[in-house]
PDB file of N, CA and C in Angstrom:
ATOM      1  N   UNK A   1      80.843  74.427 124.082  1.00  0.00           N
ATOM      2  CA  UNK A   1      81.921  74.843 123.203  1.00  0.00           C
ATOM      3  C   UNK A   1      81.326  75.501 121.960  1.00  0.00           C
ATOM      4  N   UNK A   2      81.954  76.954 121.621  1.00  0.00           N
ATOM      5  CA  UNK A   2      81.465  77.360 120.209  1.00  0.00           C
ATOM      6  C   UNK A   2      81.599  76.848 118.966  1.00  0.00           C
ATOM      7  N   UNK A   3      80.584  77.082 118.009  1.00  0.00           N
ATOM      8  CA  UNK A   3      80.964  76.443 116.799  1.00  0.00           C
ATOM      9  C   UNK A   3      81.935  77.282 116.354  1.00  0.00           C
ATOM     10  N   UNK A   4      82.824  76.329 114.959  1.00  0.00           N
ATOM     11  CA  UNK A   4      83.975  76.760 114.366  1.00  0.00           C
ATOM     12  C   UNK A   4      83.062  77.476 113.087  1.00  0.00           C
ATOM     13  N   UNK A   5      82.956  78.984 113.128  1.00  0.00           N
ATOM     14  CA  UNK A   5      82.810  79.668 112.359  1.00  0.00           C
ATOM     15  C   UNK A   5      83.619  80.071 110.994  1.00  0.00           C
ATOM     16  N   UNK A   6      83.106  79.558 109.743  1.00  0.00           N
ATOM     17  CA  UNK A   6      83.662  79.656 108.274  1.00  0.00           C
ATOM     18  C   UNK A   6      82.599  79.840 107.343  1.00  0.00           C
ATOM     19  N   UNK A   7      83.424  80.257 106.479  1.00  0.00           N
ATOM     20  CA  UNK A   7      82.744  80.831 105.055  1.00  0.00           C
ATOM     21  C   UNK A   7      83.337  80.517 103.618  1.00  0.00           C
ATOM     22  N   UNK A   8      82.689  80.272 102.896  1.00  0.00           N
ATOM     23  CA  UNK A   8      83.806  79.747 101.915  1.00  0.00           C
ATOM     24  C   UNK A   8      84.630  80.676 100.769  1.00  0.00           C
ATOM     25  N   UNK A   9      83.949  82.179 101.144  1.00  0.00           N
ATOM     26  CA  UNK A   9      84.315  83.230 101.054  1.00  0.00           C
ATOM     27  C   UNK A   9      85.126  83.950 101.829  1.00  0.00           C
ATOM     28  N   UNK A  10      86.556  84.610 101.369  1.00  0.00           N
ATOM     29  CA  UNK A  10      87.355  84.951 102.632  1.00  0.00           C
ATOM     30  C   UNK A  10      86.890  86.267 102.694  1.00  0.00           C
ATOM     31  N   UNK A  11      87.390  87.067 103.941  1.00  0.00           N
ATOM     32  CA  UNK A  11      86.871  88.437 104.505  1.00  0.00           C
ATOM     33  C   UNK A  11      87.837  89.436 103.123  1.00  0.00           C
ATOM     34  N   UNK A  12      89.020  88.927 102.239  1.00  0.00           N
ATOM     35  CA  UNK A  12      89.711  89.780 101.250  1.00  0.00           C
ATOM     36  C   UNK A  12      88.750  89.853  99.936  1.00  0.00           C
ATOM     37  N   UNK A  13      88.249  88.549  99.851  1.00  0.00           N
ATOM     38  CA  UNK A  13      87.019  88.676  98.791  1.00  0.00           C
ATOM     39  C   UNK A  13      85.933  89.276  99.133  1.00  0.00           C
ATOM     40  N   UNK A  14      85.435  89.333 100.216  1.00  0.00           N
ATOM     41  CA  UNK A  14      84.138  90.374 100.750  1.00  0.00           C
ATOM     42  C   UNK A  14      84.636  91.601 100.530  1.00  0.00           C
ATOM     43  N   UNK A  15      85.773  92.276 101.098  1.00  0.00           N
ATOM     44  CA  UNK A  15      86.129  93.626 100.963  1.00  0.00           C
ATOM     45  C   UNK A  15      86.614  94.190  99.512  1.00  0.00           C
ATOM     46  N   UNK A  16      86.600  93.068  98.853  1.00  0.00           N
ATOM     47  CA  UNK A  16      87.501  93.681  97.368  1.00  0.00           C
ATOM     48  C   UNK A  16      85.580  93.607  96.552  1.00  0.00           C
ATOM     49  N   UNK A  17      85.022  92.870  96.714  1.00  0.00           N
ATOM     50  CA  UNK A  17      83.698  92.989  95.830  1.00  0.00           C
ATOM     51  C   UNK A  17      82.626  93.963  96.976  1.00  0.00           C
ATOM     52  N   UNK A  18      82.559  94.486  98.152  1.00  0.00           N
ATOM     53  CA  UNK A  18      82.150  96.016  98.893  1.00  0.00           C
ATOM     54  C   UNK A  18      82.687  97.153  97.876  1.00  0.00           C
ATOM     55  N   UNK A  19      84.276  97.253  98.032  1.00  0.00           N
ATOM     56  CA  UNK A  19      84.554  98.233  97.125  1.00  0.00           C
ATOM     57  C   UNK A  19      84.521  98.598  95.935  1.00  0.00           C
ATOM     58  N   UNK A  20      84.484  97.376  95.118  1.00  0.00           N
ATOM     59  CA  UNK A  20      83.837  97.002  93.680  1.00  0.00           C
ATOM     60  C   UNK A  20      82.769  97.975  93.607  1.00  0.00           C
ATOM     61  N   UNK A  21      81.999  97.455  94.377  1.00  0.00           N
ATOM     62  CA  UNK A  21      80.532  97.936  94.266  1.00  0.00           C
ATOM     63  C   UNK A  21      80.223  99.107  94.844  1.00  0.00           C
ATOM     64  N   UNK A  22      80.535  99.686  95.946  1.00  0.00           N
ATOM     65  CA  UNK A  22      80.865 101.093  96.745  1.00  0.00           C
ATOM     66  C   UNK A  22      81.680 102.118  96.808  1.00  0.00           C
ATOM     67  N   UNK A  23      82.074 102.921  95.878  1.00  0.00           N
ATOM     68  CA  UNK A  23      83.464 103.389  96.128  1.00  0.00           C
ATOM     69  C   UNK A  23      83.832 104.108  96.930  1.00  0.00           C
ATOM     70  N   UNK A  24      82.390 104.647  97.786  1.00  0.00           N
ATOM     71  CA  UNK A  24      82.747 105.337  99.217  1.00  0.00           C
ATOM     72  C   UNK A  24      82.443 105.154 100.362  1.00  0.00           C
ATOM     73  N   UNK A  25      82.790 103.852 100.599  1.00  0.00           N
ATOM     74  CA  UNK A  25      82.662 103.020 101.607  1.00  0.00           C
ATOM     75  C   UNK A  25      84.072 103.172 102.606  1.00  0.00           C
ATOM     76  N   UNK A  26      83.785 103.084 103.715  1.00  0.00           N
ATOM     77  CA  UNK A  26      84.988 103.809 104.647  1.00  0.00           C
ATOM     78  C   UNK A  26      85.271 102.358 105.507  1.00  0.00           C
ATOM     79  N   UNK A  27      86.789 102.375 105.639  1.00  0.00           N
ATOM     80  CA  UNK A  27      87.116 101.043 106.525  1.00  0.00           C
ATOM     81  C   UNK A  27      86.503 100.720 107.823  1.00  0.00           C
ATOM     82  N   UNK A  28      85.640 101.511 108.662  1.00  0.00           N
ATOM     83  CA  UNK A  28      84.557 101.792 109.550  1.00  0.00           C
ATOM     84  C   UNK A  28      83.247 100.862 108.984  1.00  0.00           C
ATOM     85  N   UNK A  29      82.995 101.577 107.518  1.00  0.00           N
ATOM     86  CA  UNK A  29      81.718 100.999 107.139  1.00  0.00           C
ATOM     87  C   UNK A  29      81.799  99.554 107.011  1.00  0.00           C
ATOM     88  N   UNK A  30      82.885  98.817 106.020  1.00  0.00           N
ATOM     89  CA  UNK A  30      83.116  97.636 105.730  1.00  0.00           C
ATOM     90  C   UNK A  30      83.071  96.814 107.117  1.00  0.00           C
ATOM     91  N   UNK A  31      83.859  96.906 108.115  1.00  0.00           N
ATOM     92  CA  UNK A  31      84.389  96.520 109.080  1.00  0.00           C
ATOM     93  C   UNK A  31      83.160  95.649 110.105  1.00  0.00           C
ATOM     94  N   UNK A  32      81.869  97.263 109.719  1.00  0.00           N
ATOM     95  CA  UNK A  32      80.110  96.573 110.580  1.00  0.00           C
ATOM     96  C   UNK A  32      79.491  96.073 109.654  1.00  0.00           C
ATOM     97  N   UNK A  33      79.812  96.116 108.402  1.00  0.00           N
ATOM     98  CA  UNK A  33      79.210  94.843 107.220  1.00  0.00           C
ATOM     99  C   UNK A  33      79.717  93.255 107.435  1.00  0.00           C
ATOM    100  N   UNK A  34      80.789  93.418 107.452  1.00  0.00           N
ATOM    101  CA  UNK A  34      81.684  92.439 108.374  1.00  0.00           C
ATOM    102  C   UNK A  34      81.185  91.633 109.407  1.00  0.00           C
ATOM    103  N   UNK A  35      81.667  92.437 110.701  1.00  0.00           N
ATOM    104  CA  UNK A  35      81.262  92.165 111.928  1.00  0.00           C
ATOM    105  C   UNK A  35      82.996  91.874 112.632  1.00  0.00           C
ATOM    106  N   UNK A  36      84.211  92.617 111.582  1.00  0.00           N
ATOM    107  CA  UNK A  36      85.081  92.621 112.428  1.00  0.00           C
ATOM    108  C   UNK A  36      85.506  93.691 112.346  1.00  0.00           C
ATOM    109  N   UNK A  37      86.980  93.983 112.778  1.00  0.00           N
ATOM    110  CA  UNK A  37      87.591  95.177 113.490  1.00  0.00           C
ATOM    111  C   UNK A  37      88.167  95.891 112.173  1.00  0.00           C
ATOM    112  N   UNK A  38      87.883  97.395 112.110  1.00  0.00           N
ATOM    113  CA  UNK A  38      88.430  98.542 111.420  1.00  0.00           C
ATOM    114  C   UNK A  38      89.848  98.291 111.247  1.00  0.00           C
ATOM    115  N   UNK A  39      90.469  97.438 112.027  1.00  0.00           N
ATOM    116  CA  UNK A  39      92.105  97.553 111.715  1.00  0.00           C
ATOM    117  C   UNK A  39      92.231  96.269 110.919  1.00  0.00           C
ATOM    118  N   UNK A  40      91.409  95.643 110.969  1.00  0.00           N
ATOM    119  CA  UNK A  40      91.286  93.996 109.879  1.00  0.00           C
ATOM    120  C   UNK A  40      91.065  94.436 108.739  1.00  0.00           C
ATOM    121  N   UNK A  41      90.089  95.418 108.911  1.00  0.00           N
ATOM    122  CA  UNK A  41      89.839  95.744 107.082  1.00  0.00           C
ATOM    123  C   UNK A  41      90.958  96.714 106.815  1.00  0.00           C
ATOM    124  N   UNK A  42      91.526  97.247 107.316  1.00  0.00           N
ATOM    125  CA  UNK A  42      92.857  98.433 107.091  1.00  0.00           C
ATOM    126  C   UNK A  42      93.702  97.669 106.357  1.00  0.00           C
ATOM    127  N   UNK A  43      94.198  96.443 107.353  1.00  0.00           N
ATOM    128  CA  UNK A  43      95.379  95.206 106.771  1.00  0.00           C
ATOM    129  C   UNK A  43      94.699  94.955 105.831  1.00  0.00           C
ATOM    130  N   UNK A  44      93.294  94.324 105.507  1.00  0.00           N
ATOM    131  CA  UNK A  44      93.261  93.609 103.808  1.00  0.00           C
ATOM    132  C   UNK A  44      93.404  94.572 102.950  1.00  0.00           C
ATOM    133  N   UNK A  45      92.774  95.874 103.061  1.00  0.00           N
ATOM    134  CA  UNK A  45      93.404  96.696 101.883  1.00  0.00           C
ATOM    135  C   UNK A  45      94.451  97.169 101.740  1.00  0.00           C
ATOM    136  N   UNK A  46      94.965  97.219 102.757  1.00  0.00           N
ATOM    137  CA  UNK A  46      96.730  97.229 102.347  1.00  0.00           C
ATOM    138  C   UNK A  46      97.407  95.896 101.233  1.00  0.00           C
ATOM    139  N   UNK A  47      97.104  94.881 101.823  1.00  0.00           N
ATOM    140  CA  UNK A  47      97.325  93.678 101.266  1.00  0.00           C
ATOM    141  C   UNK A  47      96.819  93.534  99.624  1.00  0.00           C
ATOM    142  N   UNK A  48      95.144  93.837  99.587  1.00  0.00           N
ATOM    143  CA  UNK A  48      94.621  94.445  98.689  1.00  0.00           C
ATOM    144  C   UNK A  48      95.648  95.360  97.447  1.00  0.00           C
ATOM    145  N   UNK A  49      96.354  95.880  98.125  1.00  0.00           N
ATOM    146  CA  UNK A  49      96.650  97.458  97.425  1.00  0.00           C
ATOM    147  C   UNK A  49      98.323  97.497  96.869  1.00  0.00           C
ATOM    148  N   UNK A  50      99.000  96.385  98.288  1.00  0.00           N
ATOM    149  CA  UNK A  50      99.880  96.194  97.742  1.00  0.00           C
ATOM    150  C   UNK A  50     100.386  94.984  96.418  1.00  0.00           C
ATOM    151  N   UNK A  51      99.269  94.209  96.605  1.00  0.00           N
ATOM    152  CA  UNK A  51      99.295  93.096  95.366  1.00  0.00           C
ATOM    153  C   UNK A  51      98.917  93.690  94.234  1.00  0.00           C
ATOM    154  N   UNK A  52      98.165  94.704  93.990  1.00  0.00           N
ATOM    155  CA  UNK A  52      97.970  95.358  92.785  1.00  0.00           C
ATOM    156  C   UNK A  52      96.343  95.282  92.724  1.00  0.00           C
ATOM    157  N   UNK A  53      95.578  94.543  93.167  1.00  0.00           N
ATOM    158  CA  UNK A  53      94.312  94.174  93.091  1.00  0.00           C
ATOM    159  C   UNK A  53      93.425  95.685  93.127  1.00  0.00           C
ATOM    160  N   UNK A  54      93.652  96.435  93.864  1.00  0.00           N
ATOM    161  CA  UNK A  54      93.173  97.759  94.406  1.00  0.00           C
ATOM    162  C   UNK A  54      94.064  99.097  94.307  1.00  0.00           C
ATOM    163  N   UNK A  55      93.357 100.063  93.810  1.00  0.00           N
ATOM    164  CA  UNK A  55      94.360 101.249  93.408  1.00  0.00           C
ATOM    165  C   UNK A  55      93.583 102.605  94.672  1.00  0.00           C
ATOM    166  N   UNK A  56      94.278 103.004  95.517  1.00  0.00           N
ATOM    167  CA  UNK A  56      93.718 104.120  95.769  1.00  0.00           C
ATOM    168  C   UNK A  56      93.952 105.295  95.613  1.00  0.00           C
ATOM    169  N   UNK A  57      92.940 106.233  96.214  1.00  0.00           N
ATOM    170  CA  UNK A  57      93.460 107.791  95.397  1.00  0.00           C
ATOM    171  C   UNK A  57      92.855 108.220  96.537  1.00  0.00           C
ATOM    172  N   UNK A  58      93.021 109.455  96.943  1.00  0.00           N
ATOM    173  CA  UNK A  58      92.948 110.254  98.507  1.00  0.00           C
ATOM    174  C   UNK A  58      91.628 111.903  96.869  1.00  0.00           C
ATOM    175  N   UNK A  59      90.305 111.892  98.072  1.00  0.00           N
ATOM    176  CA  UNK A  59      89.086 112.929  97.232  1.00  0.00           C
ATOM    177  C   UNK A  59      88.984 113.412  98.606  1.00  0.00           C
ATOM    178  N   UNK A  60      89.505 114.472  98.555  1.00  0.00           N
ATOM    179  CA  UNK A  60      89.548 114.873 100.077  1.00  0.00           C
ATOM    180  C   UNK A  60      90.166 114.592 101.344  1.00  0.00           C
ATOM    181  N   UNK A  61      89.581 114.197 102.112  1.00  0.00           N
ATOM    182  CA  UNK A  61      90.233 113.547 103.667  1.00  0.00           C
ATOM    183  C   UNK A  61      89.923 111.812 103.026  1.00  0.00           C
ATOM    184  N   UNK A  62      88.998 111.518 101.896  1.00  0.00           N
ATOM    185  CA  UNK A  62      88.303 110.181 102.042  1.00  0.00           C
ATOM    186  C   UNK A  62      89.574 109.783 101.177  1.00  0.00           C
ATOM    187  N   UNK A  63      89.950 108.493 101.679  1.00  0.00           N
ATOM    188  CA  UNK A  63      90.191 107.314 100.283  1.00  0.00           C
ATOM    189  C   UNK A  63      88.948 106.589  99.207  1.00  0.00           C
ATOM    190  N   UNK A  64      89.499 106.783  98.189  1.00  0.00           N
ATOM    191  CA  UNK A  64      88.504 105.815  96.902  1.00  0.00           C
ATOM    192  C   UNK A  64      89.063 105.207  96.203  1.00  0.00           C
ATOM    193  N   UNK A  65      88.655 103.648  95.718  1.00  0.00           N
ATOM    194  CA  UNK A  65      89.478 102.548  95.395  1.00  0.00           C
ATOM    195  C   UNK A  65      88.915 102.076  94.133  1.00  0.00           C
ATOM    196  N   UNK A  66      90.088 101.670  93.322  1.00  0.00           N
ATOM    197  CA  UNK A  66      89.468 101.095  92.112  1.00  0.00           C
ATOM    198  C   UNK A  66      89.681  99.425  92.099  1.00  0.00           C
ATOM    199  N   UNK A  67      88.890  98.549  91.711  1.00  0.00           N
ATOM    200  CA  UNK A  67      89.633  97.405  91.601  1.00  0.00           C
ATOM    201  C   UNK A  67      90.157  97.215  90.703  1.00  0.00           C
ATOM    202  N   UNK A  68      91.057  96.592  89.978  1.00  0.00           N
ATOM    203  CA  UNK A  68      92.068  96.164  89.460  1.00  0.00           C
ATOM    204  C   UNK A  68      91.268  94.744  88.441  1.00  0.00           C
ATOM    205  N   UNK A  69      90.309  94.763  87.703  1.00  0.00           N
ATOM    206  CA  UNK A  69      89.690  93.458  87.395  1.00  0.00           C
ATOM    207  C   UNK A  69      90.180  92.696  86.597  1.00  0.00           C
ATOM    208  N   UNK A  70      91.242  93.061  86.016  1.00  0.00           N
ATOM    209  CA  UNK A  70      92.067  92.622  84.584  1.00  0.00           C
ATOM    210  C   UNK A  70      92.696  91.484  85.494  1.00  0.00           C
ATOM    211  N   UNK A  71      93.532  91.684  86.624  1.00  0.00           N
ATOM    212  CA  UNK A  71      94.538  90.211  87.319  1.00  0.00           C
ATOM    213  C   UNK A  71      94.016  89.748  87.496  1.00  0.00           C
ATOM    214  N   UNK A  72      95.044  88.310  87.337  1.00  0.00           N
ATOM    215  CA  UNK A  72      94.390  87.142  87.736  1.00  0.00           C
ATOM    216  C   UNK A  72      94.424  86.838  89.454  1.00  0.00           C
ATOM    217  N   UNK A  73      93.645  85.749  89.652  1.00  0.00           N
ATOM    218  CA  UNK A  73      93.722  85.567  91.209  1.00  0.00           C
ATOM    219  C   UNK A  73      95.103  85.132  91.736  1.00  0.00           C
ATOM    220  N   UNK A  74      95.353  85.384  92.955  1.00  0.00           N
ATOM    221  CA  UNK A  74      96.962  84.983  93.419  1.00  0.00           C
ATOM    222  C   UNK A  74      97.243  83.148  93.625  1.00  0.00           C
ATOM    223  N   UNK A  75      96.343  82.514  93.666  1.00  0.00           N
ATOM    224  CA  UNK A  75      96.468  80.871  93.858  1.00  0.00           C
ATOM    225  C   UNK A  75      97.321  80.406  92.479  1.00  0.00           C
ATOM    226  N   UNK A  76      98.331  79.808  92.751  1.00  0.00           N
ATOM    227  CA  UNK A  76      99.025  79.209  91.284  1.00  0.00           C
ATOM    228  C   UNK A  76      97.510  78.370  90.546  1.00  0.00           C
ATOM    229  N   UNK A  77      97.166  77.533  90.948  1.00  0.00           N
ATOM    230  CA  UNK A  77      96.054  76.558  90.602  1.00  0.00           C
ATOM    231  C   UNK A  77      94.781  77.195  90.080  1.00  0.00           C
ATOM    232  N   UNK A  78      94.717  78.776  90.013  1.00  0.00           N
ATOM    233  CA  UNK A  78      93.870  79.686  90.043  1.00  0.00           C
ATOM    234  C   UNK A  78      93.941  80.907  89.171  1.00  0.00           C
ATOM    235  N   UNK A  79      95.337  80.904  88.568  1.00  0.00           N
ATOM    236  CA  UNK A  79      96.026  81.982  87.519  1.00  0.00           C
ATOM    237  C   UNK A  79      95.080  81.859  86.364  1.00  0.00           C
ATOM    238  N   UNK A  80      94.185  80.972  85.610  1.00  0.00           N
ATOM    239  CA  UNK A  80      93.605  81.329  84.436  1.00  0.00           C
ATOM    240  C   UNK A  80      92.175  82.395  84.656  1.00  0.00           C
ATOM    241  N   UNK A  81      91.955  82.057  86.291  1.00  0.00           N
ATOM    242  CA  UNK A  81      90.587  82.939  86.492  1.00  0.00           C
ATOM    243  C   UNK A  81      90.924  84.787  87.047  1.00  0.00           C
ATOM    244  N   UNK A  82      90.377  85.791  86.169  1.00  0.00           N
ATOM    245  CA  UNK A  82      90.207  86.876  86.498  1.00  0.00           C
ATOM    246  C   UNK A  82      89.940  87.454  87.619  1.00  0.00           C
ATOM    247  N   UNK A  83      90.163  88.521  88.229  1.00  0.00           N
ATOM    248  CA  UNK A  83      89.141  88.933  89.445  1.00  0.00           C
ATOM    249  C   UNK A  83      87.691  89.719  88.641  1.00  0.00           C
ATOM    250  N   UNK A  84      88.069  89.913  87.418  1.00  0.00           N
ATOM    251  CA  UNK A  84      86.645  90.305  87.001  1.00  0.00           C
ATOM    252  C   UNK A  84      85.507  89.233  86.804  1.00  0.00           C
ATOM    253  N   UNK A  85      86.029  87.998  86.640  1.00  0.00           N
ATOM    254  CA  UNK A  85      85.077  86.849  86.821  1.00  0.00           C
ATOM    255  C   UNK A  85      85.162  86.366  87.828  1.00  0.00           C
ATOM    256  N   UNK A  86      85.232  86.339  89.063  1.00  0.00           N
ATOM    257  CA  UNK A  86      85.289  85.828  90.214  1.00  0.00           C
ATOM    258  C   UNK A  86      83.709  86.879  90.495  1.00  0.00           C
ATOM    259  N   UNK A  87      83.977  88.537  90.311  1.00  0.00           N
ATOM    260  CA  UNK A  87      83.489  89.121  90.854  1.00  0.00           C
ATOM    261  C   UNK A  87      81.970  89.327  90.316  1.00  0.00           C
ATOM    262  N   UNK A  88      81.859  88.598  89.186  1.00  0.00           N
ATOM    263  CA  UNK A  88      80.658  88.206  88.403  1.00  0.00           C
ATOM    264  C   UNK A  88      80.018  86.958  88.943  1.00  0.00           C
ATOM    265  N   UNK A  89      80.746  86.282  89.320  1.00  0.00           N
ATOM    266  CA  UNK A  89      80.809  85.065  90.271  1.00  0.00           C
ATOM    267  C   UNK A  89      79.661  85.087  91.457  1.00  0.00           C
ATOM    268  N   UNK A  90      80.258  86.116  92.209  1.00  0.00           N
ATOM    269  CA  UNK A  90      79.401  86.340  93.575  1.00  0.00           C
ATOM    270  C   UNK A  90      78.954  87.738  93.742  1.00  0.00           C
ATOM    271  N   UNK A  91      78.512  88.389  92.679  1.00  0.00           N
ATOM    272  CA  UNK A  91      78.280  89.743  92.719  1.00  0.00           C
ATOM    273  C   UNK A  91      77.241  89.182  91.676  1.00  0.00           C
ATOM    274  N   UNK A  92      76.663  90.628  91.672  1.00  0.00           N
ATOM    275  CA  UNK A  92      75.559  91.327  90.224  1.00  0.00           C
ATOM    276  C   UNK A  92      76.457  91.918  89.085  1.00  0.00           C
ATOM    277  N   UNK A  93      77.647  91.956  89.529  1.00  0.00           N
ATOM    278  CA  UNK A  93      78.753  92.545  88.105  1.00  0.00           C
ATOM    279  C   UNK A  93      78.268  92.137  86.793  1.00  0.00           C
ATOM    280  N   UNK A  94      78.088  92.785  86.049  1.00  0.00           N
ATOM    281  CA  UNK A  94      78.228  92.213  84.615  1.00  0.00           C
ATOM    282  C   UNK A  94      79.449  92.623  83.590  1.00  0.00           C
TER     283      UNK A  94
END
């Protein structure tokens, strides 16, 4: 039987601190950083984009994303922490 594979990092926090850090990183690229499917990372940045967390803008055929670092995280229990300190957190952000 396989092990139950987890992280204590979710795949929305991996993709929101990729784009942080990449801004031309393509839902292809993220997806084999990953190790899941191009349409998984499509849905989190939608999700991403529609919560406000992520802003995109179309530079050509490419999308490029800004994060949003000023909101707070979506957990009620979690509203005093930033995404700009989260992302200092588990990043090189300063």
């Amino acid at each position: 039987m396989p092990k139950n594979k987890w992280t204590f990092i979710t795949n929305h926090a991996v993709v929101l601190t990729l784009l942080d850090r990449e801004k031309r990183l393509t839902s292809r690229d993220i997806a084999s950083v990953l190790g899941i499917t191009e349409r998984s990372v499509i849905r989190i940045i939608k999700d991403l984009e529609s919560a406000g967390y992520i802003t995109k803008r179309k530079e050509g055929r490419e999308n490029r994303y800004t994060v949003n670092a000023d909101l707070p995280l979506r957990r009620e229990d979690q509203r005093e922490v930033s995404v700009n300190e989260l992302l200092k957190l588990i990043t090189d952000r300063k």
